[in-house]
C-alpha atoms as a PDB file:
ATOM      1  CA  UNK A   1       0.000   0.000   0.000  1.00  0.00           C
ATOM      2  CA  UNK A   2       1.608   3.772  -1.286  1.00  0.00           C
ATOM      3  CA  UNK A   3       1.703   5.902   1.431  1.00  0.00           C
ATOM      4  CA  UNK A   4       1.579  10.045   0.351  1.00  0.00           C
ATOM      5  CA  UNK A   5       5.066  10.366   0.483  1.00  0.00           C
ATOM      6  CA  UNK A   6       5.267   7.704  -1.832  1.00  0.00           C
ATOM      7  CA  UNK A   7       3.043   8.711  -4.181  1.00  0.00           C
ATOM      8  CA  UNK A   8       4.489  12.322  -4.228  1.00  0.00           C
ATOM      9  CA  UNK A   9       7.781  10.698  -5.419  1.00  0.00           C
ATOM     10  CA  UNK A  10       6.378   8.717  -8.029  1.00  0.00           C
ATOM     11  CA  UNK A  11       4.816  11.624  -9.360  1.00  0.00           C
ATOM     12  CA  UNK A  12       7.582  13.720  -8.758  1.00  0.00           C
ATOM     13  CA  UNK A  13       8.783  15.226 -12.273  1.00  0.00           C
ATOM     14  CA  UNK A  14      12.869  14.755 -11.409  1.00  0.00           C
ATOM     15  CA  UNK A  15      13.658  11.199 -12.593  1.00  0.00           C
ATOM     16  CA  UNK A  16      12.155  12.429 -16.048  1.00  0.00           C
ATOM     17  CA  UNK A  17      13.967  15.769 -16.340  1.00  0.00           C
ATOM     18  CA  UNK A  18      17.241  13.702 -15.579  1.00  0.00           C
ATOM     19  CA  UNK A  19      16.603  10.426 -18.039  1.00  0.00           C
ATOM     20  CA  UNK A  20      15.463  13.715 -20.842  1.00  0.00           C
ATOM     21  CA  UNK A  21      18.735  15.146 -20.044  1.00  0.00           C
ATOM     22  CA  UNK A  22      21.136  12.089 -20.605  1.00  0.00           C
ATOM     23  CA  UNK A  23      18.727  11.777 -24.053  1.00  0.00           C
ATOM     24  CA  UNK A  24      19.606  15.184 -25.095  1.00  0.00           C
ATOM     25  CA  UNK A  25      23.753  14.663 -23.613  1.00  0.00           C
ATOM     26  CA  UNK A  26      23.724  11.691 -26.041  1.00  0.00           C
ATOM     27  CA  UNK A  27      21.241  12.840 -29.448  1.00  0.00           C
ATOM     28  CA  UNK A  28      23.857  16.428 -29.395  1.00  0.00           C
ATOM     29  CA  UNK A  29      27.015  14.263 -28.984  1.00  0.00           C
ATOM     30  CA  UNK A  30      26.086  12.263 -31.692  1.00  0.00           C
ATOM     31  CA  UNK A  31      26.164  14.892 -33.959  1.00  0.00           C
ATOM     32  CA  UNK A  32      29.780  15.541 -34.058  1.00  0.00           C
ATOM     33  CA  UNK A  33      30.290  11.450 -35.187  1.00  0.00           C
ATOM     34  CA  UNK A  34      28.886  12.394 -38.837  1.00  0.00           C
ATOM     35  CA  UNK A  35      32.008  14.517 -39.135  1.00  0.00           C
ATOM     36  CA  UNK A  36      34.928  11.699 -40.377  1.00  0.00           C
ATOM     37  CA  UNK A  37      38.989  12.559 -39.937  1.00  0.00           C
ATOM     38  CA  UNK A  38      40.128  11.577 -43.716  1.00  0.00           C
ATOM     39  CA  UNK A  39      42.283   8.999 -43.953  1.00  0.00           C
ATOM     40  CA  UNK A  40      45.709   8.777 -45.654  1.00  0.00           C
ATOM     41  CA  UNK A  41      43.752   7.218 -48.561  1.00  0.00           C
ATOM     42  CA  UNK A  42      41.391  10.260 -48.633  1.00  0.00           C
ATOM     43  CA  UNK A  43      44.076  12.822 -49.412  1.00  0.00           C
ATOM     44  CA  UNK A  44      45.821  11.481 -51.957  1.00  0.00           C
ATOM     45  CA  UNK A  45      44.470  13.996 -54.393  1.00  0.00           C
ATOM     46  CA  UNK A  46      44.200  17.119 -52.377  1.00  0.00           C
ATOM     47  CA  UNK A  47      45.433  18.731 -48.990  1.00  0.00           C
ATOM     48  CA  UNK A  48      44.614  18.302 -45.978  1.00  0.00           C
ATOM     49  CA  UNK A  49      43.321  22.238 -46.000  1.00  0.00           C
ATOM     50  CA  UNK A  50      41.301  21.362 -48.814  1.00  0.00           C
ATOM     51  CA  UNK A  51      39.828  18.261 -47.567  1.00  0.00           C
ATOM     52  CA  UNK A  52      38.601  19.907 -44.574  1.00  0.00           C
ATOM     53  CA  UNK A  53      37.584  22.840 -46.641  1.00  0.00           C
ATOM     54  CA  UNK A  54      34.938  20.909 -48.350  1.00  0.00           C
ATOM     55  CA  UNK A  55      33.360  19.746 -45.355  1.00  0.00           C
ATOM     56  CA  UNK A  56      31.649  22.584 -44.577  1.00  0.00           C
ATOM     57  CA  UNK A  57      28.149  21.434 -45.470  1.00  0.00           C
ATOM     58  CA  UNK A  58      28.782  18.999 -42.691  1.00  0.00           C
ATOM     59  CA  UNK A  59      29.481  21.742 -40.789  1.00  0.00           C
ATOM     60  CA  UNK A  60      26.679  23.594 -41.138  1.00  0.00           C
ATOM     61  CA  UNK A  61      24.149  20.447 -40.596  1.00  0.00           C
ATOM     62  CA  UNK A  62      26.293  19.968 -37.295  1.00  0.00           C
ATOM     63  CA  UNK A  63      26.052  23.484 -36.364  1.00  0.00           C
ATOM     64  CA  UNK A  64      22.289  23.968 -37.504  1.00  0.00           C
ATOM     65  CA  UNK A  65      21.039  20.645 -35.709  1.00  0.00           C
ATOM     66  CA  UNK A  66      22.968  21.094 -32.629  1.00  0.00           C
ATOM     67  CA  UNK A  67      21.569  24.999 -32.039  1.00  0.00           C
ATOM     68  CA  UNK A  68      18.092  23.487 -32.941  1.00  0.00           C
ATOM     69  CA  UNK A  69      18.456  20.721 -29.859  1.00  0.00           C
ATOM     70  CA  UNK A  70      20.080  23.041 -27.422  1.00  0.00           C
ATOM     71  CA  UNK A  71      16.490  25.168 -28.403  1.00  0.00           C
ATOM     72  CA  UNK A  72      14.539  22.239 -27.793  1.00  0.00           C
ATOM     73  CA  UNK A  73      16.993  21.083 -24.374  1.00  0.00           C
ATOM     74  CA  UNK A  74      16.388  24.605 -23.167  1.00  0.00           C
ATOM     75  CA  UNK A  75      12.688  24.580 -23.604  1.00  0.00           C
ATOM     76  CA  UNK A  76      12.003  21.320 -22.009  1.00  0.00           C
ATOM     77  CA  UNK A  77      13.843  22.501 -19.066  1.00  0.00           C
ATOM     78  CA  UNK A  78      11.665  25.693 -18.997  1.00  0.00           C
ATOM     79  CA  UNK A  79       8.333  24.181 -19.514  1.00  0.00           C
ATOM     80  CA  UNK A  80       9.293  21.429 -17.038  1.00  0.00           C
ATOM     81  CA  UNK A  81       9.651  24.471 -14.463  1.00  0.00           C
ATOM     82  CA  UNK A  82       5.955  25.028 -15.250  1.00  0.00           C
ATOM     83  CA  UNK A  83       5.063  21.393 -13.980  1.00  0.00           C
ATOM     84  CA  UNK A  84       4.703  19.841 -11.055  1.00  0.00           C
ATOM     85  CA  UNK A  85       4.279  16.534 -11.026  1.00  0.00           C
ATOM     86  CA  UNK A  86       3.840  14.081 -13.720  1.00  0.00           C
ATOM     87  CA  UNK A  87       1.999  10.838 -14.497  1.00  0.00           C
ATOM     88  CA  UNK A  88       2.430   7.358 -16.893  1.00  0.00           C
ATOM     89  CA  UNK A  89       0.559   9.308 -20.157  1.00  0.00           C
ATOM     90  CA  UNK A  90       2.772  12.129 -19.407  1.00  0.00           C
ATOM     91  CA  UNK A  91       5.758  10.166 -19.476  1.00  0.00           C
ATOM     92  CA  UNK A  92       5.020   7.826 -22.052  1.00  0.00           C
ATOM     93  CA  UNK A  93       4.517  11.514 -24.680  1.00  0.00           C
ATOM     94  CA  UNK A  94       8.084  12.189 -23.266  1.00  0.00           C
ATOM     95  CA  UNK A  95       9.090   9.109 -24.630  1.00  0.00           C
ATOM     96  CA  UNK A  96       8.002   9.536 -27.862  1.00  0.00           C
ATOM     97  CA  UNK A  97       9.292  12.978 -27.993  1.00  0.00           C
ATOM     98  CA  UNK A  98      12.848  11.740 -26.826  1.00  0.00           C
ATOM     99  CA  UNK A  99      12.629   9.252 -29.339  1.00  0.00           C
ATOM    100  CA  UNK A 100      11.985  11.878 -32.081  1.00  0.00           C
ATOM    101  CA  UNK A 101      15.108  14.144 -31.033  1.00  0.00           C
ATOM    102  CA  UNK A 102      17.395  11.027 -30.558  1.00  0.00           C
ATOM    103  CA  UNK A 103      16.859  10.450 -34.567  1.00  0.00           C
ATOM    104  CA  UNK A 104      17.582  13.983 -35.470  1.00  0.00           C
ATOM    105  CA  UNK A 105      21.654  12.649 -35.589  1.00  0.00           C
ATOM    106  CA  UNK A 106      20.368  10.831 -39.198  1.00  0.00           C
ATOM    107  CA  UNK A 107      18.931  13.245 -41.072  1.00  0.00           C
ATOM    108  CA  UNK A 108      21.613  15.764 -39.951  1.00  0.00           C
ATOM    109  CA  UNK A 109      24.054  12.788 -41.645  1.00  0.00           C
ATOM    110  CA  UNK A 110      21.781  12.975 -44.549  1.00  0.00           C
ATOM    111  CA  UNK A 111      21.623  17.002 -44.856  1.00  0.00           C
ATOM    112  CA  UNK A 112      25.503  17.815 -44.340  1.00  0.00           C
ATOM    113  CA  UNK A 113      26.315  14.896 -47.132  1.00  0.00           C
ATOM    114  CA  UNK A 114      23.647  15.570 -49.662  1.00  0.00           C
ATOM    115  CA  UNK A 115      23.098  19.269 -49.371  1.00  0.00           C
ATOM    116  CA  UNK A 116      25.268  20.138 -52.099  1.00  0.00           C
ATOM    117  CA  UNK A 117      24.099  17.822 -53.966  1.00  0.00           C
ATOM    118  CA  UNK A 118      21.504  18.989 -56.787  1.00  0.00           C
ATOM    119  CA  UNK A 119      19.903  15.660 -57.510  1.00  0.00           C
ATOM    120  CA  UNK A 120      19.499  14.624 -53.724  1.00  0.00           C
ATOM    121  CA  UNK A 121      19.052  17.791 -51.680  1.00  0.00           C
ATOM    122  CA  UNK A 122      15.331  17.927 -52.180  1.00  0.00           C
ATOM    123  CA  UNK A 123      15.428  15.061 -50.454  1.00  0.00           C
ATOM    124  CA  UNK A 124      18.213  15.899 -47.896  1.00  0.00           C
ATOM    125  CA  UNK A 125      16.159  18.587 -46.872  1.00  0.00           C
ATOM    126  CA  UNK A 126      12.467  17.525 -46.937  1.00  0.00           C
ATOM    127  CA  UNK A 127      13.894  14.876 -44.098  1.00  0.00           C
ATOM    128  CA  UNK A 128      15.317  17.211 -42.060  1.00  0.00           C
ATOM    129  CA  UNK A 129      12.652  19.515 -42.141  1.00  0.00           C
ATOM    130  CA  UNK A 130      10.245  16.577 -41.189  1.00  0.00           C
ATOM    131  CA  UNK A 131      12.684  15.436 -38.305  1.00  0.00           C
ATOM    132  CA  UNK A 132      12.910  18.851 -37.086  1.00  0.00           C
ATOM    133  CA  UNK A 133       9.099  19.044 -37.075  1.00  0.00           C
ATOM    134  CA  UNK A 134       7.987  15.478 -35.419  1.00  0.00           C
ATOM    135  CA  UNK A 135       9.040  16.606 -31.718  1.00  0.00           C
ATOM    136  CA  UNK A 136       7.272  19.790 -32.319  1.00  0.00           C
ATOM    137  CA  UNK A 137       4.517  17.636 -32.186  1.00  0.00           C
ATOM    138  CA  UNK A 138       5.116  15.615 -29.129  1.00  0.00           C
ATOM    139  CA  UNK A 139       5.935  18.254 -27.266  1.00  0.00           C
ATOM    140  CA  UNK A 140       2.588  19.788 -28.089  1.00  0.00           C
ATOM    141  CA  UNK A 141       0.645  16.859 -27.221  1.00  0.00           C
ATOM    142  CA  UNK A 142       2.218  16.565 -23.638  1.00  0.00           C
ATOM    143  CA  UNK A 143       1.390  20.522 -22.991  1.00  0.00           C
ATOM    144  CA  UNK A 144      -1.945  20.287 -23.958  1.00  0.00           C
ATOM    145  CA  UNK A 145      -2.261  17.128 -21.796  1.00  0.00           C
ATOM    146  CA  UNK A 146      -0.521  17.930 -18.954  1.00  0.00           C
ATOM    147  CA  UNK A 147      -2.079  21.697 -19.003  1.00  0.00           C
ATOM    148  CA  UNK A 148      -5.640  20.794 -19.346  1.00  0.00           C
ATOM    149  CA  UNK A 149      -7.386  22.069 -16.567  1.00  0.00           C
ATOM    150  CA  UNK A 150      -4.196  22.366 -14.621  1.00  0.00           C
ATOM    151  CA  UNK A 151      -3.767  18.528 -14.226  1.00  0.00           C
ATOM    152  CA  UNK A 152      -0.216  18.683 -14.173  1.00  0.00           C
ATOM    153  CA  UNK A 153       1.268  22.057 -14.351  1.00  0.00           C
ATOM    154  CA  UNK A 154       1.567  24.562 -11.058  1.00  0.00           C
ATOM    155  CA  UNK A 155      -1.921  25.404  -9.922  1.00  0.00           C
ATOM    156  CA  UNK A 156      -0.896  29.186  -9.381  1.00  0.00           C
ATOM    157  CA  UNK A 157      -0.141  29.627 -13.159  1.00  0.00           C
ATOM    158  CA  UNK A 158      -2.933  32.102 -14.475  1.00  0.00           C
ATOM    159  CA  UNK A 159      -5.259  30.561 -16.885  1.00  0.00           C
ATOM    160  CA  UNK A 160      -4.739  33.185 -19.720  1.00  0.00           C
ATOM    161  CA  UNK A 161      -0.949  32.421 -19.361  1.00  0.00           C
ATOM    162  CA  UNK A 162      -1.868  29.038 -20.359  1.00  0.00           C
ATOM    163  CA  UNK A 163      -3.559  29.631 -23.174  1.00  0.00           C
ATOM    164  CA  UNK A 164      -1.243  32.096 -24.652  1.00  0.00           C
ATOM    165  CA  UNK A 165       1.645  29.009 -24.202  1.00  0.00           C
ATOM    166  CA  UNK A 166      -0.399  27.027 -26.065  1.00  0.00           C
ATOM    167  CA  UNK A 167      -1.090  29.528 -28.914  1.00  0.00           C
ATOM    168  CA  UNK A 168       2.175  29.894 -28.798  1.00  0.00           C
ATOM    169  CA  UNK A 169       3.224  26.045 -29.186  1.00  0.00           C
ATOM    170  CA  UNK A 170      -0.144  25.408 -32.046  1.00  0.00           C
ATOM    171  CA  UNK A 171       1.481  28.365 -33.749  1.00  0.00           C
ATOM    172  CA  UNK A 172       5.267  26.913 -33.444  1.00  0.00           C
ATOM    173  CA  UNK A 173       3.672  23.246 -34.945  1.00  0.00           C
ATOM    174  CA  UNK A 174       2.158  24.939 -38.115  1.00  0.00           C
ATOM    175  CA  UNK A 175       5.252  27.155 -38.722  1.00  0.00           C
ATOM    176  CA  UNK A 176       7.403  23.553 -38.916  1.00  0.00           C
ATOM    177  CA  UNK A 177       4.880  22.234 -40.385  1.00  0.00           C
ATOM    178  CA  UNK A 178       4.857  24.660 -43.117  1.00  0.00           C
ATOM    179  CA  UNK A 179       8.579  24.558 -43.224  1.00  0.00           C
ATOM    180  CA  UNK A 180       8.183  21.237 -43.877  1.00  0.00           C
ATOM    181  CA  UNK A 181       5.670  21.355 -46.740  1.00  0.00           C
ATOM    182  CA  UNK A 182       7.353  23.845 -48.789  1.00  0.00           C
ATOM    183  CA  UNK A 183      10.500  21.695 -48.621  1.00  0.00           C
ATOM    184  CA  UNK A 184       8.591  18.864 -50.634  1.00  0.00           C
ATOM    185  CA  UNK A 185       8.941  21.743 -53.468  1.00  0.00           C
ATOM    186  CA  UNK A 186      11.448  24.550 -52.751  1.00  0.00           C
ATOM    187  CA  UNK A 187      13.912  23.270 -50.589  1.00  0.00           C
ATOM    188  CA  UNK A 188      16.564  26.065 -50.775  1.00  0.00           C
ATOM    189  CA  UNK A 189      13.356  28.325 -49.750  1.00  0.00           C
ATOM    190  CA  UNK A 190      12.467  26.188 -46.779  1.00  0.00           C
ATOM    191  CA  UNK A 191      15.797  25.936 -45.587  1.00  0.00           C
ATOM    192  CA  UNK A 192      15.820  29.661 -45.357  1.00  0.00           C
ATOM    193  CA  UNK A 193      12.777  29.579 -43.646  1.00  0.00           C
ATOM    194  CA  UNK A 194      13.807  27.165 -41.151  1.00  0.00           C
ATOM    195  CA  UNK A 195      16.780  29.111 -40.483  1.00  0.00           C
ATOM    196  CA  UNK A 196      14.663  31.685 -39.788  1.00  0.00           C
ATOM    197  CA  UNK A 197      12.923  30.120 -37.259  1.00  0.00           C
ATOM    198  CA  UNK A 198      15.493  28.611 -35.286  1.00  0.00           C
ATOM    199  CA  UNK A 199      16.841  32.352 -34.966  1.00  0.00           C
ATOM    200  CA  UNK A 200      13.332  33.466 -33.605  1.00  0.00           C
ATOM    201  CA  UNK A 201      13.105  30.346 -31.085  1.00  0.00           C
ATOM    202  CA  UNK A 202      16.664  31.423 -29.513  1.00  0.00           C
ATOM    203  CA  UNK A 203      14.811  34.198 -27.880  1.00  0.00           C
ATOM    204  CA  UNK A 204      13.707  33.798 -24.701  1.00  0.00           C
ATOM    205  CA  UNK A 205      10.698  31.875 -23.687  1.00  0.00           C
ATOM    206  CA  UNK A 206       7.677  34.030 -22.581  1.00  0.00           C
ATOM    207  CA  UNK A 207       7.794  34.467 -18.339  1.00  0.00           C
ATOM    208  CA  UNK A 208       5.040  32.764 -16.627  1.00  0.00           C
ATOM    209  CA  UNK A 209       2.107  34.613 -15.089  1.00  0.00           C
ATOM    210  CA  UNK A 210       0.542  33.930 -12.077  1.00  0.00           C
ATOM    211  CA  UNK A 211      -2.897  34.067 -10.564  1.00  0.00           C
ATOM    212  CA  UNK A 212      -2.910  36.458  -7.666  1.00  0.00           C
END
């Protein structure tokens, strides 16, 4: 039989914010193993200046992805500020949203090697775009759920604060998801555009209100 103090530690948000960290730790790390030191074989044609020269698209996926999980890192960390205790659905949508940024290390492989590449890049980009845009929607679904009528979240948070977060997130999943569609047809456009975006979301998050 759970006593209260048990229950308050099963329900206590911690053990999730520290498992989400090591996720994050690992998914950013990750990153950097896309980016190969050539071989002897591999400059046998060309410097080693040059070599590392034409890496830069690599570069730039590395760069671009790791900003856009440090946004998503710092976020969680913020909007798990705004919660106080958790439950199993609650978890379960951090799962599947930790699942979605632990991918992002593929297509970032797939954008820094194809980029350049005129035939492929459409295609390059379209999956990064969609990567970038699936834990947009996770994280959605676990606001919404653990928000609704202040199941989950701190009960002194004022109820118009919540609903301009969650303007704020709809708004965030139909500018990916936009990002995403235009890639399926002007990729160099929707790279931009994502660019863009990232830029905006390295401002910082809104403060939270309170009831008084």
């Amino acid at each position: 039989m759970s006593t209260p103090a048990t229950e308050g530690k099963q329900l206590s948000t911690q053990r999730l914010e520290a498992f989400s960290d090591g996720v994050f730790a690992i998914a950013i790390t990750l990153l950097i193993l896309e980016i190969k030191v050539p071989a002897a074989a591999d400059l046998k044609q060309q410097s080693l200046q040059h070599y590392v020269f034409l890496q830069w698209p690599k570069y730039f996926a590395y760069v671009f992805s790791f900003i856009n999980i440090g946004i998503y890192w710092a976020n969680h960390h913020y909007l798990f500020n705004l919660f106080k205790k958790t439950d199993h659905i609650l978890n379960i949508l951090n799962i599947l949203f930790l699942m979605s940024i632990s991918f992002l290390p593929y297509p970032t492989g797939i954008l820094g090697e194809y980029i350049m590449d005129p035939q492929q890049r459409g295609t390059a980009i379209a999956l990064f775009s969609g990567a970038i845009y699936i834990p947009a929607i996770f994280w959605n679904m676990f606001w919404i759920y653990g928000s609704q009528k202040g199941k989950l979240v701190d009960s002194r948070l004022s109820p118009a604060f919540i609903k301009k977060l969650t303007r704020q997130y709809l708004l965030s999943n139909l500018s990916y998801l936009l990002v995403f569609i235009i890639s399926l047809f002007l990729p160099i456009i929707a790279m931009i555009l994502g660019i863009g975006i990232t830029f905006l979301y390295l401002l910082p998050p809104r403060k939270p209100e309170y009831s008084n």
